[in-house]
Protein backbone atom coordinates (compact mmCIF):
# COMPACT_ATOMS: atom_id res chain seq x y z
CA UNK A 1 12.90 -56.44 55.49
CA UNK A 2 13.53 -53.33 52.71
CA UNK A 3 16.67 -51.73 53.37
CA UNK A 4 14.62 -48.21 53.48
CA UNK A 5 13.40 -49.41 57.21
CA UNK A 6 16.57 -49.95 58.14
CA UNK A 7 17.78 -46.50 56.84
CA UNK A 8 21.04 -45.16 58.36
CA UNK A 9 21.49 -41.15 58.51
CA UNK A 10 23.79 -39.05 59.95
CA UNK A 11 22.35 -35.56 60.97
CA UNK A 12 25.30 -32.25 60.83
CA UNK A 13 25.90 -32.62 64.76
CA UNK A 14 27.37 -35.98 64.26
CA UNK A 15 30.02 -35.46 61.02
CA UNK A 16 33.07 -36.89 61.21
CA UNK A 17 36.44 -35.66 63.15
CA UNK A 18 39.04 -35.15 59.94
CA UNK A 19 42.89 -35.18 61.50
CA UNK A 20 45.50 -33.00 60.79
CA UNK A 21 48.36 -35.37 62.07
CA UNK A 22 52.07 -36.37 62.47
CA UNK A 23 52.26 -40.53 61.97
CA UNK A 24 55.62 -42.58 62.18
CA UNK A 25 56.06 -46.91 62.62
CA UNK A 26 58.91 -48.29 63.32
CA UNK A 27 60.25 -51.63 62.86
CA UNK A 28 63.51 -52.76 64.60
CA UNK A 29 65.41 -55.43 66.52
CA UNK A 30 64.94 -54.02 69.70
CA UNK A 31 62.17 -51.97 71.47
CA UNK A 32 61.10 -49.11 69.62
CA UNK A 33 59.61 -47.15 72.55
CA UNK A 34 62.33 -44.43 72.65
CA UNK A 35 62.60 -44.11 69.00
CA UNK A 36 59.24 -43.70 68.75
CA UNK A 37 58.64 -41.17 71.57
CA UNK A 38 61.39 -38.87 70.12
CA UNK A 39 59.83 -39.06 66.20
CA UNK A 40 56.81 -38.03 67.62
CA UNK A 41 58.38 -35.32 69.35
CA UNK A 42 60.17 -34.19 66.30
CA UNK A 43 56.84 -34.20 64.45
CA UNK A 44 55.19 -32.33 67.31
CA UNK A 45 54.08 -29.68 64.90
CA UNK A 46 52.06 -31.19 63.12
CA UNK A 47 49.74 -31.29 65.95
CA UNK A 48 49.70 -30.55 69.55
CA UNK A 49 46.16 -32.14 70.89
CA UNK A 50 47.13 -35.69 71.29
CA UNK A 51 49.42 -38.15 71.28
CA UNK A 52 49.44 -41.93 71.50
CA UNK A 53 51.92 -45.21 70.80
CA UNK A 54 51.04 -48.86 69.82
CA UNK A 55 54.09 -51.68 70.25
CA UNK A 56 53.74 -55.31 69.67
CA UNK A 57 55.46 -57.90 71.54
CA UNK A 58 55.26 -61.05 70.81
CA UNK A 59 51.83 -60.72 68.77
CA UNK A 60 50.40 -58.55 71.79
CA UNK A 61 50.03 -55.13 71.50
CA UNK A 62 50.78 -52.02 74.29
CA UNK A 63 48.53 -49.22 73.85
CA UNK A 64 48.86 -45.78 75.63
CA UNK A 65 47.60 -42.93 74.12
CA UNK A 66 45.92 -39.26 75.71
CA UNK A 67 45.46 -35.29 75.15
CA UNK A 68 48.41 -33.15 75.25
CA UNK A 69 51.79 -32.86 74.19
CA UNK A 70 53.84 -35.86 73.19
CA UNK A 71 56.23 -34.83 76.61
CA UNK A 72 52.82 -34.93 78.78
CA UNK A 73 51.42 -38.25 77.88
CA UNK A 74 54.36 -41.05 78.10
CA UNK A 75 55.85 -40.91 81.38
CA UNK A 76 58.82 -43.49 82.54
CA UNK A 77 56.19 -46.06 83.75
CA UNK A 78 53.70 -45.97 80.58
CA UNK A 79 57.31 -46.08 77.94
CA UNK A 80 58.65 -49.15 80.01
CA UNK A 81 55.33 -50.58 79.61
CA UNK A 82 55.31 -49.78 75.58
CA UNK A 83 57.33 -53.08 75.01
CA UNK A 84 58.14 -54.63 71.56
CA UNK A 85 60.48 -54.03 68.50
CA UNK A 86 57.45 -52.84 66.14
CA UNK A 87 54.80 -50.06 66.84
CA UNK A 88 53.67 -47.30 65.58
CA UNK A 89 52.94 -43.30 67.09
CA UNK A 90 50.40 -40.47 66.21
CA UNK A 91 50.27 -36.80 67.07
CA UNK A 92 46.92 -34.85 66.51
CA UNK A 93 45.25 -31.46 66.21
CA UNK A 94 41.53 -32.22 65.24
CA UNK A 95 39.96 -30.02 62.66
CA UNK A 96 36.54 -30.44 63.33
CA UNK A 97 34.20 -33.12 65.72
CA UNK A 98 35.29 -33.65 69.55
CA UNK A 99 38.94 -33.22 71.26
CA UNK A 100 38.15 -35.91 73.79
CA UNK A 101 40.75 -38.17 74.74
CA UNK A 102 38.51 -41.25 73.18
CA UNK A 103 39.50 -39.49 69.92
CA UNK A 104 43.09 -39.83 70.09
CA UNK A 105 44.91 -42.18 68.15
CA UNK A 106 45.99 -44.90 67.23
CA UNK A 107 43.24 -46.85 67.18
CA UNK A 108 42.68 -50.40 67.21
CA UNK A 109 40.31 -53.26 66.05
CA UNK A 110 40.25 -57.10 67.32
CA UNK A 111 38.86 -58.89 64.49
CA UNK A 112 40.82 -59.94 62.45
CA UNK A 113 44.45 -60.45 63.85
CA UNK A 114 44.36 -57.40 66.26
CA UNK A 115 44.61 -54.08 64.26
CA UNK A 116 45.96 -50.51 65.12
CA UNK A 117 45.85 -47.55 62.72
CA UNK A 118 47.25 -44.12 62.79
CA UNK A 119 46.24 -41.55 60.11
CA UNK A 120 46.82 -38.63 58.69
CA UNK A 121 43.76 -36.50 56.66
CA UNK A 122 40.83 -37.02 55.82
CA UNK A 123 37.91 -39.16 53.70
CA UNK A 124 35.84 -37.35 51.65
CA UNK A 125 33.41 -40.72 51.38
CA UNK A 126 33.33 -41.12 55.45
CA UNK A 127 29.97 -40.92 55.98
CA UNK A 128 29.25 -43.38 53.36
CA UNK A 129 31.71 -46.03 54.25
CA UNK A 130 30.31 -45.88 58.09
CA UNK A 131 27.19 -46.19 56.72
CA UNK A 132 28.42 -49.37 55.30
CA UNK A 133 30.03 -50.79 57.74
CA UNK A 134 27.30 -50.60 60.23
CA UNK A 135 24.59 -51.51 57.92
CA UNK A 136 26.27 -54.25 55.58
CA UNK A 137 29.65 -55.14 57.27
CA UNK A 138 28.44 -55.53 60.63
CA UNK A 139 31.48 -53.66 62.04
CA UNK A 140 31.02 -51.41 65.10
CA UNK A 141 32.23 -47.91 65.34
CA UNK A 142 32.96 -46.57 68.22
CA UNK A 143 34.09 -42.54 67.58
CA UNK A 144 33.51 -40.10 65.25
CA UNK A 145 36.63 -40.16 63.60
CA UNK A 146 37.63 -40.90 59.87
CA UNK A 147 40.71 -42.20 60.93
CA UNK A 148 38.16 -45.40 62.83
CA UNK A 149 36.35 -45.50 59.55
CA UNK A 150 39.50 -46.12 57.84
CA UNK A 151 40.79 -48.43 59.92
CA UNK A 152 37.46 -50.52 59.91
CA UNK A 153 37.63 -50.84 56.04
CA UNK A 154 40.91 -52.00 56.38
CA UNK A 155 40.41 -54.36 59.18
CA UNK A 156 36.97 -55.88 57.15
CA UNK A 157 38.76 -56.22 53.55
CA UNK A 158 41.84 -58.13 55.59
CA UNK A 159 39.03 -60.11 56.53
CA UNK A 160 37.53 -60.85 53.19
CA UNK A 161 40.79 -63.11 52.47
CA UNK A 162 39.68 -65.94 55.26
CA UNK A 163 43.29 -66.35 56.48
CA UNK A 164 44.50 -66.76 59.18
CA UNK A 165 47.36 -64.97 60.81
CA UNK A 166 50.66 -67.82 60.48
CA UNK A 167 49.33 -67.55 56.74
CA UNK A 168 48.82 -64.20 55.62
CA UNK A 169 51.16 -63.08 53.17
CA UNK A 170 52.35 -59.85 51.82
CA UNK A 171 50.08 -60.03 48.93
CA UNK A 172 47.22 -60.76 50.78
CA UNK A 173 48.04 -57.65 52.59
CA UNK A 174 48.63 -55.34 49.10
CA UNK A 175 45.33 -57.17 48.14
CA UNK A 176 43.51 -55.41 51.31
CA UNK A 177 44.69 -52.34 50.22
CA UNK A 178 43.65 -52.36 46.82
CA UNK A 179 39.99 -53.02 47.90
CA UNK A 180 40.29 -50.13 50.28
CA UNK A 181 41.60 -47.77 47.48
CA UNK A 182 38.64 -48.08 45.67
CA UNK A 183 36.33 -47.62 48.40
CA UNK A 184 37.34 -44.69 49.98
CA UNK A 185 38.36 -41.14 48.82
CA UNK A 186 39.85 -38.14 49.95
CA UNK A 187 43.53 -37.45 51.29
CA UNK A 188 45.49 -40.40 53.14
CA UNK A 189 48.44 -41.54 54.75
CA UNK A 190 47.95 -44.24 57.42
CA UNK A 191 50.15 -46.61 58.94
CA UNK A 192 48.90 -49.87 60.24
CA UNK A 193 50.37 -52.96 62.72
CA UNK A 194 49.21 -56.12 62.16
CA UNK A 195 49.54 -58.09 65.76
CA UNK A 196 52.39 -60.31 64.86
CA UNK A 197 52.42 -59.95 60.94
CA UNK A 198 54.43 -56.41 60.67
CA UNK A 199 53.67 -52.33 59.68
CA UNK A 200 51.90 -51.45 56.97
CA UNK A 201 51.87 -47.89 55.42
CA UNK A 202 50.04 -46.91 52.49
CA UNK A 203 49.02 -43.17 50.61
CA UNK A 204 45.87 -42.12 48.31
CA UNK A 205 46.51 -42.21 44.81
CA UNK A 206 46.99 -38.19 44.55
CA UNK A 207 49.92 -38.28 46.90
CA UNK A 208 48.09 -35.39 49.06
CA UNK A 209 49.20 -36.11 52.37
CA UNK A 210 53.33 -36.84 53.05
CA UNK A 211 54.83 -40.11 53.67
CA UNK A 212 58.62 -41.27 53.25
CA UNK A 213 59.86 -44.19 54.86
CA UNK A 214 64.00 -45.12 55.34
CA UNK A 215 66.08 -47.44 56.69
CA UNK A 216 69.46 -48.11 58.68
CA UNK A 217 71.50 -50.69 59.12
CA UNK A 218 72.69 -52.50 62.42
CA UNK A 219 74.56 -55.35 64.04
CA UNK A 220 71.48 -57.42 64.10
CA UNK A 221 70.16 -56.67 60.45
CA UNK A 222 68.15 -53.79 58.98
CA UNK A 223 65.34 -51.47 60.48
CA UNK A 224 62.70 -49.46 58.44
CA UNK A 225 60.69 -46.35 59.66
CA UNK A 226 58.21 -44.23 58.21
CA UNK A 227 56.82 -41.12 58.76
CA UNK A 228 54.90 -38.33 58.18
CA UNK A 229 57.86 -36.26 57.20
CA UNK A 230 61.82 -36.84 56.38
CA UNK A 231 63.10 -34.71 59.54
CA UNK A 232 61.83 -37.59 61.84
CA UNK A 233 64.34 -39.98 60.12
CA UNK A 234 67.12 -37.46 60.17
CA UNK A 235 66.76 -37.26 64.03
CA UNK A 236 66.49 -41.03 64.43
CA UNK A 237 69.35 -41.53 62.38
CA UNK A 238 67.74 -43.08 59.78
CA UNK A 239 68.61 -42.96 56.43
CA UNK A 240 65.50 -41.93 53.69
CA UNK A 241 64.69 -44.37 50.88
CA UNK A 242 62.23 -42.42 49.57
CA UNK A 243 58.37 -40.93 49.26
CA UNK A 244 55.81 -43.59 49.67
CA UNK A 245 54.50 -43.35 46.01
CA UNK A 246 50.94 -42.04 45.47
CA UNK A 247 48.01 -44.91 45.94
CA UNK A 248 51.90 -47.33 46.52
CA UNK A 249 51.68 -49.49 49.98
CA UNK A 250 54.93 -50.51 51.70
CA UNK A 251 54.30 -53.72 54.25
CA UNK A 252 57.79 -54.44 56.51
CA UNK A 253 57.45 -58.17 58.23
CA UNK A 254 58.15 -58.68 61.70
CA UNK A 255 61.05 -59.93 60.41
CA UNK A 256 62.44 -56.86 59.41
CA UNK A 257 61.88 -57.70 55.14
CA UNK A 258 60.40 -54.76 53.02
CA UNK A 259 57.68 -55.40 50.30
CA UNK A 260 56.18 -52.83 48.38
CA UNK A 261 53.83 -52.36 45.33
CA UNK A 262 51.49 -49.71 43.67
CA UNK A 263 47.63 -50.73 44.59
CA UNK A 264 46.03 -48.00 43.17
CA UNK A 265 44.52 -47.71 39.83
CA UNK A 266 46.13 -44.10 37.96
CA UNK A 267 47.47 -42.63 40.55
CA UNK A 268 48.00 -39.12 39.98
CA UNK A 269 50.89 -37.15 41.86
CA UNK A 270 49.19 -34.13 43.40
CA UNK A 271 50.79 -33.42 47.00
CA UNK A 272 49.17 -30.83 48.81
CA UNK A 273 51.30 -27.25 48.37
CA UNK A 274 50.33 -26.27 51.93
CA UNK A 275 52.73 -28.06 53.31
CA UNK A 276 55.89 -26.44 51.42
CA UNK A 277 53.86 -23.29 52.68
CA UNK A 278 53.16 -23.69 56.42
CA UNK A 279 52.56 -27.43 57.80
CA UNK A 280 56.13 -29.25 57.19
CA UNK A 281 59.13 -28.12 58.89
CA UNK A 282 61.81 -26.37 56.88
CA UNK A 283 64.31 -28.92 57.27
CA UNK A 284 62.11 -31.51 55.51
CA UNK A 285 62.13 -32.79 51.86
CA UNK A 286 58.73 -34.05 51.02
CA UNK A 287 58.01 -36.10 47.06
CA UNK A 288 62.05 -35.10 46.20
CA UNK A 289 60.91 -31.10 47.42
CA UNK A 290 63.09 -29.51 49.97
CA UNK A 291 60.53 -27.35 51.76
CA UNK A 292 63.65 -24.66 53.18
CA UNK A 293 64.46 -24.17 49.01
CA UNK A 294 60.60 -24.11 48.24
CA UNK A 295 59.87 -21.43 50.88
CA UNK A 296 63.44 -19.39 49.74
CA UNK A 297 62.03 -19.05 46.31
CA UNK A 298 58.70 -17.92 47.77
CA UNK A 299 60.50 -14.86 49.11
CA UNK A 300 62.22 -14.47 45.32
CA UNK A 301 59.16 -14.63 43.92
CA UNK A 302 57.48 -12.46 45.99
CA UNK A 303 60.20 -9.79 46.27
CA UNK A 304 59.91 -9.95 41.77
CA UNK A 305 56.51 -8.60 42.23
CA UNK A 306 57.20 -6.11 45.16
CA UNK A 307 59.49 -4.84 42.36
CA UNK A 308 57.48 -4.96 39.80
CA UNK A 309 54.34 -3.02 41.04
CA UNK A 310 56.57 -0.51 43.51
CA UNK A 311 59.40 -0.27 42.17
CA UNK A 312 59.88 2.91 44.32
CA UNK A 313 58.90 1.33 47.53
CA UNK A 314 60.30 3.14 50.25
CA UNK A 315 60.42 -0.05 52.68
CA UNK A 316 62.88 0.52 55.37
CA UNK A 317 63.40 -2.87 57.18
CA UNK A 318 61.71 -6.47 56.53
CA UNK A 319 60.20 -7.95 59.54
CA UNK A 320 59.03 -11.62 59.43
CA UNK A 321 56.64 -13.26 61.72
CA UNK A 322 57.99 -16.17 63.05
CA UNK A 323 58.49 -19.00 62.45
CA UNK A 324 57.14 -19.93 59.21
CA UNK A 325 57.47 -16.60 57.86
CA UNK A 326 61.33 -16.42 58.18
CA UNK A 327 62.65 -18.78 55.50
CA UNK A 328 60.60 -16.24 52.65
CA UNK A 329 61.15 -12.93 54.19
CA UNK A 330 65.55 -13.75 54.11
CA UNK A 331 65.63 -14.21 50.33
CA UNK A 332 62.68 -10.93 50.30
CA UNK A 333 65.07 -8.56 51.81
CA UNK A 334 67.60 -9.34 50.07
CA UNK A 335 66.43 -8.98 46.53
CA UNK A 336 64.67 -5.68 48.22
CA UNK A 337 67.78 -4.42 48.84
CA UNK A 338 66.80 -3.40 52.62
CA UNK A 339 67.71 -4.38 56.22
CA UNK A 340 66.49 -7.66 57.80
CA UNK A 341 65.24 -7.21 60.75
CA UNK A 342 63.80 -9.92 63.76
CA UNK A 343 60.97 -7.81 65.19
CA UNK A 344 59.12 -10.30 67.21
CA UNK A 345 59.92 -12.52 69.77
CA UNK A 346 58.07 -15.15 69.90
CA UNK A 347 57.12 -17.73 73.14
CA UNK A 348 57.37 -20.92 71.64
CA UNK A 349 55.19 -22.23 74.59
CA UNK A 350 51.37 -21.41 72.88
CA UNK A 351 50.09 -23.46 70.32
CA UNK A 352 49.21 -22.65 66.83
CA UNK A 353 47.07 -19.69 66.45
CA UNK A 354 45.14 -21.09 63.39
CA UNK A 355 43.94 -24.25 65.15
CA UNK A 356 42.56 -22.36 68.45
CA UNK A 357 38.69 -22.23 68.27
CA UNK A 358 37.16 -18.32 68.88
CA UNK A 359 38.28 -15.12 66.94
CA UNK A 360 38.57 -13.75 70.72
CA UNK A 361 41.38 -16.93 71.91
CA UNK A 362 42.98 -16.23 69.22
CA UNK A 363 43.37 -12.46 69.32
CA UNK A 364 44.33 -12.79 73.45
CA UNK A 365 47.09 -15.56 72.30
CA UNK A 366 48.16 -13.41 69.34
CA UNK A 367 49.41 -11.52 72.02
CA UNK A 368 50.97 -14.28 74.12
CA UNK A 369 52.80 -15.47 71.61
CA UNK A 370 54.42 -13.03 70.06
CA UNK A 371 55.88 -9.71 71.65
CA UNK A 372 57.74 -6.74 69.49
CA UNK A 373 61.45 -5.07 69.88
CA UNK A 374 60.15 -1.39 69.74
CA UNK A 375 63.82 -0.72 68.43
CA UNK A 376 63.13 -2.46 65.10
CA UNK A 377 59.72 -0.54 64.79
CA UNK A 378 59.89 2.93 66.14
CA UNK A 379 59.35 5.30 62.84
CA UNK A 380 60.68 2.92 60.56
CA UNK A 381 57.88 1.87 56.94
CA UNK A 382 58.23 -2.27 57.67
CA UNK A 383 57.02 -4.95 55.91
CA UNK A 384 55.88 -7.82 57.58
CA UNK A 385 56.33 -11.05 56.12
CA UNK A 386 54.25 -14.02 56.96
CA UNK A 387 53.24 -17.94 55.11
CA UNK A 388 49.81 -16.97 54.34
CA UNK A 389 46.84 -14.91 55.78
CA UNK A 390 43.95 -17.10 56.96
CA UNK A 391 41.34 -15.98 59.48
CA UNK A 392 43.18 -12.58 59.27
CA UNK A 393 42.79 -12.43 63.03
CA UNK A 394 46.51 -12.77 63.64
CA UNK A 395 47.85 -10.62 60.72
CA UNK A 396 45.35 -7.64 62.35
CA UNK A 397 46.60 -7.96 65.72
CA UNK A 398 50.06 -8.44 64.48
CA UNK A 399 49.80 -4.95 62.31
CA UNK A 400 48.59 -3.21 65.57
CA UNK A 401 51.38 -4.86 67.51
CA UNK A 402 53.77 -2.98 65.22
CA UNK A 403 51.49 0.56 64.92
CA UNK A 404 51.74 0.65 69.11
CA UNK A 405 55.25 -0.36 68.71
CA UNK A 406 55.83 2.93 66.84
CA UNK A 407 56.20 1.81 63.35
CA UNK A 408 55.14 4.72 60.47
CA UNK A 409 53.82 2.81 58.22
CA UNK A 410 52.66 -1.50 58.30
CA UNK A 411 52.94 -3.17 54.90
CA UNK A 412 52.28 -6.99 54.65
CA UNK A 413 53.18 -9.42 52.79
CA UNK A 414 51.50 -13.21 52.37
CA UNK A 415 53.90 -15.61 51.02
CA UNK A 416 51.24 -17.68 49.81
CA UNK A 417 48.33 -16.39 47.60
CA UNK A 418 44.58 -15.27 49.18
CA UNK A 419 43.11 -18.14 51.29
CA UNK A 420 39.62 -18.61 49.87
CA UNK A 421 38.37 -21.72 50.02
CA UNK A 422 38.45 -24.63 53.28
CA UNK A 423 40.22 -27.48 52.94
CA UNK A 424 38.78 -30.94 52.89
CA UNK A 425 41.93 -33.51 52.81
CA UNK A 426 42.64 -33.04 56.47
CA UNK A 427 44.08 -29.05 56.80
CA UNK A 428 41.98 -27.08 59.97
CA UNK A 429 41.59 -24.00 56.93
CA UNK A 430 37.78 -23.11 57.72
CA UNK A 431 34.58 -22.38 56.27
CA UNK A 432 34.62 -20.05 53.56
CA UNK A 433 33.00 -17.41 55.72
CA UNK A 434 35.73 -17.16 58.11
CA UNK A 435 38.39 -16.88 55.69
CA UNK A 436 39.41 -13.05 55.26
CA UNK A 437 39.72 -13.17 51.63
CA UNK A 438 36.97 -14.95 50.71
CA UNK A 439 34.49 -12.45 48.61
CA UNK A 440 36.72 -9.85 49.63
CA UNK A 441 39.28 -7.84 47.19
CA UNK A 442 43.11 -7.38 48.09
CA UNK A 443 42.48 -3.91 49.05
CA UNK A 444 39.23 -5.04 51.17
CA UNK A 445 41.87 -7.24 52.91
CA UNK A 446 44.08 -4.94 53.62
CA UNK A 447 41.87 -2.46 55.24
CA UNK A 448 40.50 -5.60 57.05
CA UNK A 449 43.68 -6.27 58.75
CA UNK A 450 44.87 -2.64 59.37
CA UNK A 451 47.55 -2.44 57.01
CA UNK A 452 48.95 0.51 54.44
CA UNK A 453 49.58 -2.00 51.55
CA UNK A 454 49.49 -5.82 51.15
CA UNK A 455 50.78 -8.13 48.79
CA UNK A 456 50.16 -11.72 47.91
CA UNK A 457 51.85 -14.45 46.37
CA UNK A 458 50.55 -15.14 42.63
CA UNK A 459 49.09 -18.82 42.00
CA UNK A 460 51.84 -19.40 39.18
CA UNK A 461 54.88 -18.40 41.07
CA UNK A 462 53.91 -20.52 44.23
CA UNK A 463 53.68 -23.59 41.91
CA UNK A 464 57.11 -22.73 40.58
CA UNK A 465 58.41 -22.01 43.46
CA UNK A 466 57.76 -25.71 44.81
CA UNK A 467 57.92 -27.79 41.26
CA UNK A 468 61.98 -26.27 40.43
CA UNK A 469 62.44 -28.72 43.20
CA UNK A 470 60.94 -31.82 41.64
CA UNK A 471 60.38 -30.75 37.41
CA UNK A 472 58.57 -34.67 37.42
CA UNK A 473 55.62 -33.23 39.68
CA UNK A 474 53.93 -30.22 38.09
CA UNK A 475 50.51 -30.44 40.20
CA UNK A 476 49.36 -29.55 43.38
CA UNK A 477 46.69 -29.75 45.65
CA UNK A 478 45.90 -26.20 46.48
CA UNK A 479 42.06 -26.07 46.99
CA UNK A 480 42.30 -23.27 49.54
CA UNK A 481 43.87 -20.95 46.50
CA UNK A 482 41.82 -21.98 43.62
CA UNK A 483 38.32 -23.94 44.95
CA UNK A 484 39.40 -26.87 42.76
CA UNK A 485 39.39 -30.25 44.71
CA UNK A 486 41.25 -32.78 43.21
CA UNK A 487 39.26 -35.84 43.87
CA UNK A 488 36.50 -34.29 42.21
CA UNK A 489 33.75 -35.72 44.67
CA UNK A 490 33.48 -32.40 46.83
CA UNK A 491 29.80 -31.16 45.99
CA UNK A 492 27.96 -28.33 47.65
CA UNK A 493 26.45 -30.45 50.01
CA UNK A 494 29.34 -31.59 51.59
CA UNK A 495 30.79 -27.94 51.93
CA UNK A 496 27.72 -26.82 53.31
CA UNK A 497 28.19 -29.48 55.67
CA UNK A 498 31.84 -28.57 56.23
CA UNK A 499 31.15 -24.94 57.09
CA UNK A 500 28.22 -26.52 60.04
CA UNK A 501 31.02 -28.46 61.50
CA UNK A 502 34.28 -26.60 60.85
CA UNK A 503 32.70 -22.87 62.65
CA UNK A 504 34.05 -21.40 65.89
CA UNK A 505 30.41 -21.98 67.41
CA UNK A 506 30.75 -25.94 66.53
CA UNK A 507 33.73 -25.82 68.12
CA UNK A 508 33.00 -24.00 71.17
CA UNK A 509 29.60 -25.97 71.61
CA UNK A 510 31.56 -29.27 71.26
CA UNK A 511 34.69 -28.05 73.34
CA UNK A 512 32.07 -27.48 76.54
CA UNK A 513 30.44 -30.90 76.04
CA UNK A 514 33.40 -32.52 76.00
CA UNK A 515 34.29 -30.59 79.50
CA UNK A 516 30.56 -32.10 80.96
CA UNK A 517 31.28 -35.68 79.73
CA UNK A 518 34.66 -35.51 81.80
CA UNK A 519 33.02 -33.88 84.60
CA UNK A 520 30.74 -36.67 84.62
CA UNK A 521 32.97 -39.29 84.11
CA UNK A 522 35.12 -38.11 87.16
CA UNK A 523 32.53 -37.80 89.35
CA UNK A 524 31.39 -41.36 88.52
């Protein structure tokens, strides 16, 4: 039979789910449970949709995995139940396809050797590769995630070597890996168990999405973990090694020995600048780059060009929006020369504005979230400081927070330069059309969002402002800024594509279907 009869296509309503995501795997000499539930809460804000937990013991594996926060989902009975002294965790916000629970991760494969994955970003190549497994590899998938996808290639190329599990060796494993690399594209981190063999965790060859992994040492030998960021390690007690290299895999036996090698072919160090910006936590030092510095010399940078176009500013009081807006607007004020001021409060009990779905949820949490200390307002010219202006939704309710609060006048300042472009390596930053300053001039933004006078990072200074910390890596991923995708396989197509199933009416549609399915599957 021609292939063309047996023609697999994928129509716009059934693209894949792409993850923004917190990962961490542990291997130790006793059960990793605990350590593995607090990580994941540590990483918590990377994503605050799902949560889930793989453990072996004694080659069998412990799955428990659901939506909500990490707190929500492992109670005393499923954690005692999580046994073994290797596993791996995963903590989720998805950026586009279903929220349902089926999507959470990790997941996990059978053939060969029983296989759990948890992943962080996203494959350009998706659709491709599923259309290959299906059609040629005879591999089921069962979601519409990436992060499935991934872990099917994986699973099928660990297959390829016709071992079986007493014999598989470490190279076998890097071997896997290698074959995957040049299969699939996009941004990457993942970390894999192998029922009974040990953890595997391996990046893309640009380095895009974070990985570090570290070690400590105990009265019954050494234990490795590695995660999505440093700060998980720090609160574990862990000490850090170092970054996973770009396209490098690191495999740790059940045995507790570390092997590592570089199975890409030229990798190219190009992590993604959005997370010194917004997505990793202060406290965290990501490729050799502490994030707290990074963000400090934001505010320098920005303050330079405050003083450089208004040099007779008559700013009264700098005002950031919390959280991520803080670490800038300290160094900001200073430089300024004018009071700092905390003008918000902010309830640290609503999610992440940016990944709600509907202009209108987001404007009614806007005001959930954060709430204003008329004191710091009332007749004073403030400047607002915040990471970066997306939507725009939040930065105009935010500018009316502090008109009604009585300010005079409502300057703003980004931190990070005009968000133009969406993001395809895993980041929930839109379609173009629902970014504020796409096709739309500074001063077009500014009158979009209410305020007297805005002011954005430049390009240049934001790259300096994260490469002082690391002169050996002088390129970034920073698509949303410039349109430029790294990977150089991002055509029209697929944007066009992106913008179907990134938009708030996507969303909604597939938010309510997901609401029937459960109705129906608790009536049944």
């Amino acid at each position: 039979m021609e292939r063309a009869a047996n023609r697999f296509e994928l129509s716009p309503e059934t693209l894949t789910v792409k993850n923004m995501c917190g990962i961490i795997g542990i291997v130790a000499k006793s059960n990793v449970n605990q350590a593995l539930f607090d990580g994941l809460t540590i990483l918590q804000h990377r994503g605050q949709d799902a949560a889930g937990m793989v453990t072996c013991d004694d080659a069998r594996l412990y799955l428990c995995k659901n939506n909500g926060l990490v707190r929500d989902v492992f109670n005393s009975r499923q954690m005692l139940n999580l046994k073994g002294h290797m596993g791996i965790g995963h903590i989720r916000y998805p950026t586009a396809g279903c929220s349902s629970s089926s999507e959470a991760q990790p997941f996990y494969v059978n053939s060969p050797y029983g296989i759990a994955l948890a992943h962080n970003g996203n494959l350009t190549n998706s659709e491709e590769l599923k259309r290959d497994l299906i059609m040629d590899e005879l591999r089921h998938i069962n979601t519409e995630s990436d992060s499935e996808v991934l872990l099917n290639i994986l699973a099928f190329e660990l297959q390829r070597i016709g071992k079986l599990k007493k014999d598989l060796t470490p190279e076998d494993v890097f071997s896997a890996v290698r074959r995957l690399h040049q299969r699939c594209r996009g941004g990457y981190s993942a970390i894999a168990l192998i029922s009974g063999v040990g953890v595997l965790a391996f990046r893309d060859r640009f380095g895009i999405r974070p990985i570090v992994f570290g070690e400590r040492v105990t009265d019954r030998g050494m234990e490795y973990v590695v995660a999505s960021e440093s700060v998980a390690m720090d609160a574990l007690d862990f000490n850090v090694t170092r970054d996973v290299a770009p396209g490098e895999a690191i495999f740790i036996s059940e045995q507790g020995e570390l092997f590592a090698e570089q199975c890409a072919e030229n990798p190219q160090p190009t992590p993604c600048i959005f997370e010194y910006v917004y997505l990793a936590r202060p406290d965290s030092v990501i490729d050799n780059i502490s994030v707290y510095k990074t963000r400090l010399r934001m505010g320098e940078a920005l303050a330079a060009k405050i003083l450089r176009l208004r040099p007779e500013h008559d700013i009264d009081v700098v005002i950031p929006i919390p959280d991520t807006g803080r670490t800038a607007a300290l160094p900001l004020a200073y430089e300024l020369n004018v009071k700092y001021r905390e003008g918000f409060i902010k309830n640290r009990y609503i999610p992440r504005t940016f990944i709600m779905p509907g202009q209108s949820v987001r404007k009614k949490s806007v005001r959930q979230k954060l709430n204003a200390i008329e004191l710091e307002f009332r007749g004073k010219n403030v400047l607002l400081v915040d990471d970066s202006i997306v939507r725009g939704t939040t930065s105009r309710e935010i500018v009316q927070m502090a008109r009604d609060a009585g300010a005079a006048k409502v300057y703003f300042a980004s931190a990070a330069p005009p968000v133009m472009y969406p993001n395809v390596y895993g980041i929930d930053i839109p379609t173009s059309d629902e970014l504020v300053a796409h096709g739309r001039s500074e001063d077009e933004v500014c009158a979009t969002i209410g305020a007297d006078w805005l002011i954005y990072q430049e390009v240049e200074d934001l790259v300096d402002a994260a490469s002082e910390g690391n002169p050996d890596i002088d390129r970034f991923e920073m698509s949303v800024f410039t349109g430029e995708y790294v990977t150089g396989d991002v055509s029209e197509d697929y944007l066009a594509n992106l913008s179907i199933e990134r938009s708030d009416s996507a969303k909604q549609s597939r938010a309510m279907m997901d609401d029937v399915l459960n109705d129906v599957s608790n009536m049944a």
